[in-house]
C-alpha atoms as a PDB file:
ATOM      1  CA  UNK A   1       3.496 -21.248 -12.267  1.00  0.00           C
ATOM      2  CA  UNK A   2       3.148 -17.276 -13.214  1.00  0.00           C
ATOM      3  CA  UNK A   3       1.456 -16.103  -9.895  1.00  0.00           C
ATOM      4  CA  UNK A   4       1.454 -16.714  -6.388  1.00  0.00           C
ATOM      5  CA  UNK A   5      -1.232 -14.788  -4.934  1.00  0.00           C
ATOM      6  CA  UNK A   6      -0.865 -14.349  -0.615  1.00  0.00           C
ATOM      7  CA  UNK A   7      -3.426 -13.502   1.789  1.00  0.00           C
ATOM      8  CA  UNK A   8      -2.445 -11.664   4.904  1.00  0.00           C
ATOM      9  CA  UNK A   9      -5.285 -11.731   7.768  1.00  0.00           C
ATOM     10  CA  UNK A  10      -5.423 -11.224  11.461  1.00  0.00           C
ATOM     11  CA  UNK A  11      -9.279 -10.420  12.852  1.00  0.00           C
ATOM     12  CA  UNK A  12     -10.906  -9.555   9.833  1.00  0.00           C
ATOM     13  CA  UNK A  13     -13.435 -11.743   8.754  1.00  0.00           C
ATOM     14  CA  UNK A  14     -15.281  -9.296   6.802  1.00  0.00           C
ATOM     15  CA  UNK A  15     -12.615  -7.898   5.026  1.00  0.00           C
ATOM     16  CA  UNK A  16     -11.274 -11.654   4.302  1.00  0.00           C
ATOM     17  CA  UNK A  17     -14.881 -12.322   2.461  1.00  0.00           C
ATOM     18  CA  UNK A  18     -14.360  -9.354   0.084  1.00  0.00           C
ATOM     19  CA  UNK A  19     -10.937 -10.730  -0.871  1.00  0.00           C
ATOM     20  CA  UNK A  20     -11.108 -13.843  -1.037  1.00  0.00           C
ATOM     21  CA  UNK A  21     -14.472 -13.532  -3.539  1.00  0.00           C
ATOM     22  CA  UNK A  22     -11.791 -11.023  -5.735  1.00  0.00           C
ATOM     23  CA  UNK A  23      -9.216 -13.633  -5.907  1.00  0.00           C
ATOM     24  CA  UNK A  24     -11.743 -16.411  -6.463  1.00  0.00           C
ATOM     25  CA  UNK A  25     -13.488 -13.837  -9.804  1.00  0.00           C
ATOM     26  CA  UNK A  26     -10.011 -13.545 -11.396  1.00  0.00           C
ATOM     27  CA  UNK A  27     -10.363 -14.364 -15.238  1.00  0.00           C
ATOM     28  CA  UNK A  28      -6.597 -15.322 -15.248  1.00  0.00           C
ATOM     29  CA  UNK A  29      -6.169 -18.682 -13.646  1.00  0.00           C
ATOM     30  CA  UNK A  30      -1.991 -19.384 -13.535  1.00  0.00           C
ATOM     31  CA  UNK A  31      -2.121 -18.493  -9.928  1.00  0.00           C
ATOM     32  CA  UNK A  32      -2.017 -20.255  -6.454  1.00  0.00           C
ATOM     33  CA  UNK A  33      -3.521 -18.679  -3.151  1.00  0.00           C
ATOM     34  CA  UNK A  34      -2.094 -18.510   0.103  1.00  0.00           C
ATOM     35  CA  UNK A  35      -3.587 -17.254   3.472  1.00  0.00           C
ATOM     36  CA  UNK A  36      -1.028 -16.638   6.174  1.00  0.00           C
ATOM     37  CA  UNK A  37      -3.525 -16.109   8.932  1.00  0.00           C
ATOM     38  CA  UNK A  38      -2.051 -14.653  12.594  1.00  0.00           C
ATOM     39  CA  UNK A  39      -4.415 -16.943  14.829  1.00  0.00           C
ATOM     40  CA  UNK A  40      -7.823 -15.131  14.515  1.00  0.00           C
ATOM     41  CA  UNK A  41     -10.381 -15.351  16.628  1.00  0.00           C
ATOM     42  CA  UNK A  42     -13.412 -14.007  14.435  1.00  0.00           C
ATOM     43  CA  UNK A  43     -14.541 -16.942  12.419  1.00  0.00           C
ATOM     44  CA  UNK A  44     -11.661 -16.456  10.019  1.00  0.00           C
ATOM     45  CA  UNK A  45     -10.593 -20.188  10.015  1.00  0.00           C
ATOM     46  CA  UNK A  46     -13.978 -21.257   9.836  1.00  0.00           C
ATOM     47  CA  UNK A  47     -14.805 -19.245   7.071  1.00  0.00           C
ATOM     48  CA  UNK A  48     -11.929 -20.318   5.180  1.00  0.00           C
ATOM     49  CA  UNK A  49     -12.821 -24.124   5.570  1.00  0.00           C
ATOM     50  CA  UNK A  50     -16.198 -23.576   3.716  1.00  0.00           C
ATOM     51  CA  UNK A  51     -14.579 -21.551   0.877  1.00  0.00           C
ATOM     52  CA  UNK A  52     -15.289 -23.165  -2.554  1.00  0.00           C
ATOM     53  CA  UNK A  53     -12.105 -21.974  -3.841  1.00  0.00           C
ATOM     54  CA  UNK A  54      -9.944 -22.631  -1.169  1.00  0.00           C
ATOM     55  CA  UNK A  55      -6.582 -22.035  -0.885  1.00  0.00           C
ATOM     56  CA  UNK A  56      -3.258 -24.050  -1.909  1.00  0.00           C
ATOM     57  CA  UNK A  57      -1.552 -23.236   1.183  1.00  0.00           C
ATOM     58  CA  UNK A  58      -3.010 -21.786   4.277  1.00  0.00           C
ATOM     59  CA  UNK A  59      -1.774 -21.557   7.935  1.00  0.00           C
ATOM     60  CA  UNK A  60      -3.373 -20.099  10.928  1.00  0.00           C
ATOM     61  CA  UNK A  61      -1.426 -19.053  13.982  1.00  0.00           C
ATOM     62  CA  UNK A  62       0.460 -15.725  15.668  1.00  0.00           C
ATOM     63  CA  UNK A  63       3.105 -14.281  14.072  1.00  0.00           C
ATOM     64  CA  UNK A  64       5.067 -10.461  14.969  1.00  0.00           C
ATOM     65  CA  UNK A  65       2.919  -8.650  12.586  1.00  0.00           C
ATOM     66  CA  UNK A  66       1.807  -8.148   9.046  1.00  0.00           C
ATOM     67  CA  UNK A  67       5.443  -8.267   7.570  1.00  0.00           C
ATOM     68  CA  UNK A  68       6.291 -11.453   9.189  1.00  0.00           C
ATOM     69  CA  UNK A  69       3.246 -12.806   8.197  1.00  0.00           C
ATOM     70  CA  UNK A  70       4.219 -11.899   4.684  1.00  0.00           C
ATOM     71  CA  UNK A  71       7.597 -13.253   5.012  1.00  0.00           C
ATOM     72  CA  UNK A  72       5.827 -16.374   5.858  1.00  0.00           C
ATOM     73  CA  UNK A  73       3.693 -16.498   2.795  1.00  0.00           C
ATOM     74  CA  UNK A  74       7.171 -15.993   1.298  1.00  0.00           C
ATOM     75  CA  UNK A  75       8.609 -19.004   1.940  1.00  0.00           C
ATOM     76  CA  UNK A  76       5.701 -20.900   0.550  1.00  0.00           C
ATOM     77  CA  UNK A  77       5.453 -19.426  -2.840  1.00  0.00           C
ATOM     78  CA  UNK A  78       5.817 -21.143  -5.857  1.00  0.00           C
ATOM     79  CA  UNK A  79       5.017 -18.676  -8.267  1.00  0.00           C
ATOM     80  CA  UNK A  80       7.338 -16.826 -10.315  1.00  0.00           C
ATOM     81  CA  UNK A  81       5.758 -13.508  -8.793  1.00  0.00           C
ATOM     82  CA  UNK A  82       4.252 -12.683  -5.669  1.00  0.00           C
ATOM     83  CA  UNK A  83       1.392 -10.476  -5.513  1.00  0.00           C
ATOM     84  CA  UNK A  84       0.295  -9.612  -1.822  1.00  0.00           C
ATOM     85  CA  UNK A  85      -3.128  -8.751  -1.537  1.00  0.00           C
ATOM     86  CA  UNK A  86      -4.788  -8.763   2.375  1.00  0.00           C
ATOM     87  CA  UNK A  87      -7.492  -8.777   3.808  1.00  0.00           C
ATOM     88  CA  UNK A  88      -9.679  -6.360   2.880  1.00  0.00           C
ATOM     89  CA  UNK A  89      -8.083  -4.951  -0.278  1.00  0.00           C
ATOM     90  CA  UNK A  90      -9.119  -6.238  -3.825  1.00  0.00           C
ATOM     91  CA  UNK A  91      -8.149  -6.598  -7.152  1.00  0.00           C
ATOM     92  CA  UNK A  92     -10.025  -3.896  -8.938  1.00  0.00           C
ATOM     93  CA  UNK A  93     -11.498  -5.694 -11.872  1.00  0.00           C
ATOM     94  CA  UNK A  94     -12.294  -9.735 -12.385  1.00  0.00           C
ATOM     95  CA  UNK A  95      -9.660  -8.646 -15.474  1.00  0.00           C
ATOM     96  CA  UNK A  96      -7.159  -7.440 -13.193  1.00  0.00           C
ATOM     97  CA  UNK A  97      -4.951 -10.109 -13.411  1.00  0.00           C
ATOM     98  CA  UNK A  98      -5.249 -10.704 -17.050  1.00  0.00           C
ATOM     99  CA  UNK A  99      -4.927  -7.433 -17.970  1.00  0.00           C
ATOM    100  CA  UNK A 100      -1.921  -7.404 -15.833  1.00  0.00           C
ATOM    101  CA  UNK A 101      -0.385 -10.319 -17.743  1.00  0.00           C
ATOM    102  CA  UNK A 102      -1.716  -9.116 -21.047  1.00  0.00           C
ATOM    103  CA  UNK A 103       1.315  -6.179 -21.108  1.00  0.00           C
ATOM    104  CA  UNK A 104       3.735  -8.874 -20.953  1.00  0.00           C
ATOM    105  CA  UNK A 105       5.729  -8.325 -17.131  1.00  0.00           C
ATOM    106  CA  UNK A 106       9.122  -8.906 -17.710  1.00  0.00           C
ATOM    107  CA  UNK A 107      10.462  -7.012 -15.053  1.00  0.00           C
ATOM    108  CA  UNK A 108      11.313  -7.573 -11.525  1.00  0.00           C
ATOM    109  CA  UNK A 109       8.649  -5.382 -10.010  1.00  0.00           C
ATOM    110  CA  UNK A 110       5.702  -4.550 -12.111  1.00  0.00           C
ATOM    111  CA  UNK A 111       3.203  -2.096 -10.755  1.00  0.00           C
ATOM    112  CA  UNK A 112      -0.016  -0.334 -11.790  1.00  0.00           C
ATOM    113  CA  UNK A 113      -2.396   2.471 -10.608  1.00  0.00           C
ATOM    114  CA  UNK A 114      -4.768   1.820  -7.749  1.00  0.00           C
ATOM    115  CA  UNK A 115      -7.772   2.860  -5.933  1.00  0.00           C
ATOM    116  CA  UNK A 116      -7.659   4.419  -2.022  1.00  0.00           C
ATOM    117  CA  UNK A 117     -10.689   3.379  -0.479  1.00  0.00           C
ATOM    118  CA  UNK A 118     -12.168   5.539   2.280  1.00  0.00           C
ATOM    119  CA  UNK A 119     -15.421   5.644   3.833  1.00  0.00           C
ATOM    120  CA  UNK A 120     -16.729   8.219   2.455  1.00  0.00           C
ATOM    121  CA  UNK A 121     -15.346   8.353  -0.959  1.00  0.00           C
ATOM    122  CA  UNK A 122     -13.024   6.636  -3.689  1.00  0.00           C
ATOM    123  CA  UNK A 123      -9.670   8.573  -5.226  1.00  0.00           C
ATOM    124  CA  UNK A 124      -7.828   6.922  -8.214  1.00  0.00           C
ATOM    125  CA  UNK A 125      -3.634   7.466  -7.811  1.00  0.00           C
ATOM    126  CA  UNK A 126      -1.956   7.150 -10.606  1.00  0.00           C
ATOM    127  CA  UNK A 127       1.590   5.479  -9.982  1.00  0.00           C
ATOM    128  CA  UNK A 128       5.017   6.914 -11.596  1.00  0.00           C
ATOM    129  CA  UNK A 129       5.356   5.718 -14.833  1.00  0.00           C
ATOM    130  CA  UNK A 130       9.022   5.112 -14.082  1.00  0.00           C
ATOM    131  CA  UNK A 131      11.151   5.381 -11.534  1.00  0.00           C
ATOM    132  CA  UNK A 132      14.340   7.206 -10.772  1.00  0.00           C
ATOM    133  CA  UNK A 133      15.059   8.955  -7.538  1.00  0.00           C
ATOM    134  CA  UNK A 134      12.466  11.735  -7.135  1.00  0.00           C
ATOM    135  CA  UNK A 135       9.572   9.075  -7.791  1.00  0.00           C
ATOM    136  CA  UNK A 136      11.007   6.625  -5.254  1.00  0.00           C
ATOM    137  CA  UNK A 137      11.760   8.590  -2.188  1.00  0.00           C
ATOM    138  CA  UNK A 138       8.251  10.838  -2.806  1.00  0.00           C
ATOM    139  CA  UNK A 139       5.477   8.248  -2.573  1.00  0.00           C
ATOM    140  CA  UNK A 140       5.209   4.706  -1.879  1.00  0.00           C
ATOM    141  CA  UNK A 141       3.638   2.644  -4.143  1.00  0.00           C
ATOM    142  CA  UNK A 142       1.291  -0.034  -2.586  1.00  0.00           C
ATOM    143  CA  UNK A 143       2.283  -3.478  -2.109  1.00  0.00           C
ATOM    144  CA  UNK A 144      -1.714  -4.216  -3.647  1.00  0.00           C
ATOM    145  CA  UNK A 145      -0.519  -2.698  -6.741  1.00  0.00           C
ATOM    146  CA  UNK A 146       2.668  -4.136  -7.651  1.00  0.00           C
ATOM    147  CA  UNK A 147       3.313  -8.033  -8.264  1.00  0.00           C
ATOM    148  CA  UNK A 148       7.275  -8.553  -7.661  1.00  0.00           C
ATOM    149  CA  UNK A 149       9.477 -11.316  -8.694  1.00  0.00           C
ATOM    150  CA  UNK A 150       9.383 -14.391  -5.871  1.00  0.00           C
ATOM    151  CA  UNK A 151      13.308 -15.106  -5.401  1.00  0.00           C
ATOM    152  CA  UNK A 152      14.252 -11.123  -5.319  1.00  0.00           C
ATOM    153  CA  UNK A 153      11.871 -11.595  -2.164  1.00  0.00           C
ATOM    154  CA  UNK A 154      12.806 -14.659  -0.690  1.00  0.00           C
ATOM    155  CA  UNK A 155      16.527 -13.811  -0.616  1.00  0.00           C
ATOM    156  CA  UNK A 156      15.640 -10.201   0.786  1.00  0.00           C
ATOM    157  CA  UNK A 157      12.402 -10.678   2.933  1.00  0.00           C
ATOM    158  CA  UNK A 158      10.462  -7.573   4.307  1.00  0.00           C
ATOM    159  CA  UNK A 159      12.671  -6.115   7.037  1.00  0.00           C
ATOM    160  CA  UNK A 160      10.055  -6.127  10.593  1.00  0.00           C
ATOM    161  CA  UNK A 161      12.270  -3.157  12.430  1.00  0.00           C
ATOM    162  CA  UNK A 162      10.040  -1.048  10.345  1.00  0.00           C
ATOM    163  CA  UNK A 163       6.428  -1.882  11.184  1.00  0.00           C
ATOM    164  CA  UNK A 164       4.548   0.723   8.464  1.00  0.00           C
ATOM    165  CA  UNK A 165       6.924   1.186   5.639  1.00  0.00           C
ATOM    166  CA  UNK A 166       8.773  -2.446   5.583  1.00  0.00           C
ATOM    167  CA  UNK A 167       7.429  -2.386   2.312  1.00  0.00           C
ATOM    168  CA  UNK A 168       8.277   0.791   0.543  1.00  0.00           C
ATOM    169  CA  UNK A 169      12.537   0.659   1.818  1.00  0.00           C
ATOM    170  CA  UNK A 170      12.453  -2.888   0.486  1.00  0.00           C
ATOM    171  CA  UNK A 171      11.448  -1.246  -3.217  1.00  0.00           C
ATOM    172  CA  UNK A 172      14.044   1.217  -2.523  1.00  0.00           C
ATOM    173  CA  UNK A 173      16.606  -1.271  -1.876  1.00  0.00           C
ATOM    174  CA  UNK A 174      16.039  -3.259  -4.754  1.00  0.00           C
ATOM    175  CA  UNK A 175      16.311   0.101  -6.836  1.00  0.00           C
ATOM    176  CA  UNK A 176      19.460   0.882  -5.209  1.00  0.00           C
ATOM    177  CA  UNK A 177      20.656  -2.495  -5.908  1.00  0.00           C
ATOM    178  CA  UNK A 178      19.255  -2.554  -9.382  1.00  0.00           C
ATOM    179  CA  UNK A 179      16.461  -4.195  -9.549  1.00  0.00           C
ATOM    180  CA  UNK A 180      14.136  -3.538 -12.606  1.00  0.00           C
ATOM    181  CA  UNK A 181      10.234  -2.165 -12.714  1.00  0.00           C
ATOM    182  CA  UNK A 182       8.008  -2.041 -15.323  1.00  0.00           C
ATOM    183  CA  UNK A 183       4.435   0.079 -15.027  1.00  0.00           C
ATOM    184  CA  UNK A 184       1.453  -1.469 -16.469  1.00  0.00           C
ATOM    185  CA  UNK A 185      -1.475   0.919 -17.294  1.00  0.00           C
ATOM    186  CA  UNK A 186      -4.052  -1.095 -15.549  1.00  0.00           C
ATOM    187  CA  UNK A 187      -6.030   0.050 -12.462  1.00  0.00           C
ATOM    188  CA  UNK A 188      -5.299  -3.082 -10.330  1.00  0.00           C
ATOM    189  CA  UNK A 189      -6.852  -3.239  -6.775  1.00  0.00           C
ATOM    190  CA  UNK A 190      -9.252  -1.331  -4.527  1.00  0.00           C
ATOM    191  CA  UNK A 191      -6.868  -0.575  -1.310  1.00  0.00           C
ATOM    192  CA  UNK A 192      -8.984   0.119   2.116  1.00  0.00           C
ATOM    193  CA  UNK A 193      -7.024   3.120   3.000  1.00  0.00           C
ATOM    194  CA  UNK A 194      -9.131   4.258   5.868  1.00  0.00           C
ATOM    195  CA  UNK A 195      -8.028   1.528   8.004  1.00  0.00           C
ATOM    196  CA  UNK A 196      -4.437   1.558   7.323  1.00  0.00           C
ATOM    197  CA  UNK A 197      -1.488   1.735   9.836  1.00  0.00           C
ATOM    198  CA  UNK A 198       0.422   3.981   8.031  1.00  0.00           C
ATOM    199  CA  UNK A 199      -3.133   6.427   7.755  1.00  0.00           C
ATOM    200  CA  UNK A 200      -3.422   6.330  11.388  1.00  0.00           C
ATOM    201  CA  UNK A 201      -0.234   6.204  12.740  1.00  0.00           C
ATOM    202  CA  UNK A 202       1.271   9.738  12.004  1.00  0.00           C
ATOM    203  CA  UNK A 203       4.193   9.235  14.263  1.00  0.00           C
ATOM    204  CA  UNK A 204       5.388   6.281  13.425  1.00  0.00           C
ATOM    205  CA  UNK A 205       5.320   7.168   9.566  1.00  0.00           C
ATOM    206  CA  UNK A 206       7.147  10.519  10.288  1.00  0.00           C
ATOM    207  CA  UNK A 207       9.704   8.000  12.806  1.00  0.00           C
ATOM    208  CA  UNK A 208       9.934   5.473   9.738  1.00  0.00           C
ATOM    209  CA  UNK A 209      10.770   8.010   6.737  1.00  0.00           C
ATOM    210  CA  UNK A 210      14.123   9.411   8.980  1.00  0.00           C
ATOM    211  CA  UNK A 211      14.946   5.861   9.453  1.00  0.00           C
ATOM    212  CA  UNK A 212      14.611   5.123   5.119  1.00  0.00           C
ATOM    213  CA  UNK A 213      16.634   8.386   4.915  1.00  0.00           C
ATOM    214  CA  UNK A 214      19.132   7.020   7.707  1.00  0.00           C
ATOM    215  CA  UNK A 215      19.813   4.097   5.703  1.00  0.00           C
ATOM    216  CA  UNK A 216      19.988   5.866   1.976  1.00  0.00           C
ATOM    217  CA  UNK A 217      23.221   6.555  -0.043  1.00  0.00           C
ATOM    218  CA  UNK A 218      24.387   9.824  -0.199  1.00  0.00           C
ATOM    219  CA  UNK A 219      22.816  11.089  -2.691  1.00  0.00           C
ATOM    220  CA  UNK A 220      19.403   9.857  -2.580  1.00  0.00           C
ATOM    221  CA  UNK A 221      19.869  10.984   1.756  1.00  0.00           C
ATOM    222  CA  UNK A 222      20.064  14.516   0.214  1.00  0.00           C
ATOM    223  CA  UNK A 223      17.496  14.491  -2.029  1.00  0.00           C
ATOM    224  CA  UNK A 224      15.271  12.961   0.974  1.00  0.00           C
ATOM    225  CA  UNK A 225      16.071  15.633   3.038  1.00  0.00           C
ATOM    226  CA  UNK A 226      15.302  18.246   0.245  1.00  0.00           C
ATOM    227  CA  UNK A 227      12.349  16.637   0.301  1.00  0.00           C
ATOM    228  CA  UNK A 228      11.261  16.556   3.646  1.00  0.00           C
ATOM    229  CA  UNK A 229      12.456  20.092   3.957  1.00  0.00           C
ATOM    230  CA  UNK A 230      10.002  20.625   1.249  1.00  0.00           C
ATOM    231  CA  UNK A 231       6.881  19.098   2.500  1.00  0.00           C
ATOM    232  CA  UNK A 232       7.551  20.929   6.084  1.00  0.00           C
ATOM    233  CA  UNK A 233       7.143  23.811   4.556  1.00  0.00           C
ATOM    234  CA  UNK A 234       4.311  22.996   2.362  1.00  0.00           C
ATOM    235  CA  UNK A 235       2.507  21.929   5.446  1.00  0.00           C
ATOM    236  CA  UNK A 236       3.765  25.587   7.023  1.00  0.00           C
ATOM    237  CA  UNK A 237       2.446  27.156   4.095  1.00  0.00           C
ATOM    238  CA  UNK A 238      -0.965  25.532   4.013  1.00  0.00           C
ATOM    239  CA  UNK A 239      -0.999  26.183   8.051  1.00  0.00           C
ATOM    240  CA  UNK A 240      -0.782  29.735   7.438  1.00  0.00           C
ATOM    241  CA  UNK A 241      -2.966  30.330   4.686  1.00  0.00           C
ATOM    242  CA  UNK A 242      -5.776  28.287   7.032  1.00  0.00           C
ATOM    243  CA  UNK A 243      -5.239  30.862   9.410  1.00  0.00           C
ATOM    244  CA  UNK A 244      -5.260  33.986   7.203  1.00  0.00           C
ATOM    245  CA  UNK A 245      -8.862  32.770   6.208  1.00  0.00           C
ATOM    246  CA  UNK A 246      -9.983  31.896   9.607  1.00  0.00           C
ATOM    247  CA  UNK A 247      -8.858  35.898  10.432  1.00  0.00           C
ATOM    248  CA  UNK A 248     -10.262  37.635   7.268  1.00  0.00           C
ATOM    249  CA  UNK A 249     -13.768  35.666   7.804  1.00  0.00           C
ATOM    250  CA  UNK A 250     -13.489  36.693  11.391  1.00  0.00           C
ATOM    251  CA  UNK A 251     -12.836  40.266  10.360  1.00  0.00           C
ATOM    252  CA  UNK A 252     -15.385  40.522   7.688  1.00  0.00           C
ATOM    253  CA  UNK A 253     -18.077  38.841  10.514  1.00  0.00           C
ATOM    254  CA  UNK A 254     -16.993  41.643  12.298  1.00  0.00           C
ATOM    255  CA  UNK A 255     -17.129  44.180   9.798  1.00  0.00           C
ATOM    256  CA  UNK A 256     -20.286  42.741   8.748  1.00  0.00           C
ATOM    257  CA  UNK A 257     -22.164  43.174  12.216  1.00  0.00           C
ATOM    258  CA  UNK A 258     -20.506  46.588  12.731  1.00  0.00           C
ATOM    259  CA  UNK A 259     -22.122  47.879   9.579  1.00  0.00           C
ATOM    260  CA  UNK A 260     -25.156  46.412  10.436  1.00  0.00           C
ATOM    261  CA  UNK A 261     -25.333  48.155  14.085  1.00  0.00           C
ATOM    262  CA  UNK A 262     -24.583  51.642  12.356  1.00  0.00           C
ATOM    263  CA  UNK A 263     -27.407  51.318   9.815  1.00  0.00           C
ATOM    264  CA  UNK A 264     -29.635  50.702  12.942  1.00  0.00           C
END
C-alpha cells in the first residue's frame, strides 16, 4: 500500500465532516484511512459509524494531545507514507492525491504548497523548493502538506514535550540526520489556520522555537539565533514605523484644524 491517510479529531464534528468528505473525493485510491479520535463528546463517533466510506482503522478514546494521538495513528499504518490530515483541514483538490503521486515521490518527505484558511480570507504559501538550513529553521512547513515515509516515523515518533511545534523539530531532525525531501508543485490541502494552536498561542510558539534552537547543532543554533535576532528587529522596525504614522496623522489632524481655526 502507497498511502496511509490519518485522521486526528477531538470535539470537532464539523470540521470532521469537511475532511472526511475530502478524503472520501480523492481520485487516487492506494490509500487506507485512519481516525485516531481523543474520546469526543460531539457526535463524532456517531457520525463516523454512518460514514459510507468509513475508515480501515478507527479508535475513539483520550489521549495527551494531538501528537500522541498522531503517534497512535502511527503505529497503525500500513502505508508506505503517512499523510496526516485532521480534522478540519482538507486536501485541496479531489486530484490532490494523484497529482501528488503523478511527480513520482521518491523521497522521504515530500511536500507541496498549501492554502491558510482564515475566516475572512484565503492566502496561498508557497513552500521552499528545497531545503538547506535557512529554509528549515525560517518556516515550518505544515504537516497537511507534506506526506512522509511511515518507518522514518515509527522509529522516531512526534516528540509530546513540545505541544505546538512537535512537528516542525521532527523535520529538522530528520534533516540533521539526513533524511531526504522532495517538493512537488501541487497545491495540496486547505489548512484552517484561524483555529490553530500555534496561531493562538503566541507564548508558547516563542517558548517552543528557543527550545528547537536549544536542541540544534552548532551551526544551525547560530544561524537560529541570527534569525531570531532578525525577526526582533523586524518586529521593532515595523513597531516604530506604526508609531511614526500614528504621530504624523496626529500632527497633520492638528495642523489641519489649526489652519482651519485661522481661516475663521
Amino acid at each position: 500500500m502507497k498511502l496511509s491517510v490519518i485522521t486526528v479529531n477531538y470535539n470537532n464534528l464539523g470540521g470532521l465532516k469537511d475532511t472526511a468528505a475530502s478524503i472520501a473525493g480523492q481520485t487516487f485510491r492506494d490509500f487506507e484511512w485512519i481516525i485516531i479520535d481523543g474520546g469526543s463528546k460531539d457526535g463524532s463517533t456517531d457520525y463516523i459509524n454512518t460514514l459510507e466510506r468509513k475508515p480501515d482503522y478507527c479508535v475513539s478514546e483520550a489521549d495527551k494531545g494531538v501528537y500522541d494521538a498522531m503517534n497512535k495513528g502511527l503505529m497503525h499504518a500500513n502505508g508506505e507514507y503517512v499523510w496526516f490530515m485532521n480534522s478540519g483541514d482538507c486536501f485541496h483538490e479531489k486530484t490532490t492525491l494523484e497529482q501528488v503521486m503523478d511527480n513520482h515521490p521518491e523521497a522521504d518527505i515530500v511536500y507541496g504548497d498549501w492554502i491558510n484558511v482564515y475566516k475572512d480570507r484565503e492566502e496561498k504559501v508557497e513552500a521552499p523548493r528545497s531545503i538547506n538550513p535557512y529554509t528549515l529553521y525560517h518556516m515550518n512547513i505544515n504537516h497537511q502538506a507534506m506526506m512522509v515515509r511511515t518507518c522514518l516515523l515509527r522509529e522516531s515518533p512526534y516528540d509530546l514535550k513540545y505541544r505546538l511545534y512537535s512537528d516542525w523539530a521532527k523535520w529538522r531532525e530528520m534533516y540533521h540526520k539526513g533524511a531526504t525531501f522532495q517538493y512537488v508543485p501541487v497545491t495540496t490541502c486547505n489548512y484552517e489556520a484561524q483555529s490553530g494552536m500555534s496561531s493562538t498561542d503566541r507564548k508558547g510558539w516563542r517558548r517552543e522555537k528557543y527550545m528547537m534552537m536549544e536542541e540544534a547543532p552548532e551551526g544551525a543554533r547560530q544561524l537560529i539565533n541570527t534569525i531570531l535576532k532578525l525577526e526582533d528587529k523586524n518586529a521593532k522596525h515595523v513597531r516604530m514605523m506604526q508609531m511614526f504614522m500614528y504621530i504624523s496623522t496626529l500632527l497633520l489632524l492638528i495642523l489641519t484644524i489649526t489652519v482651519v481655526c485661522i481661516s475663521l
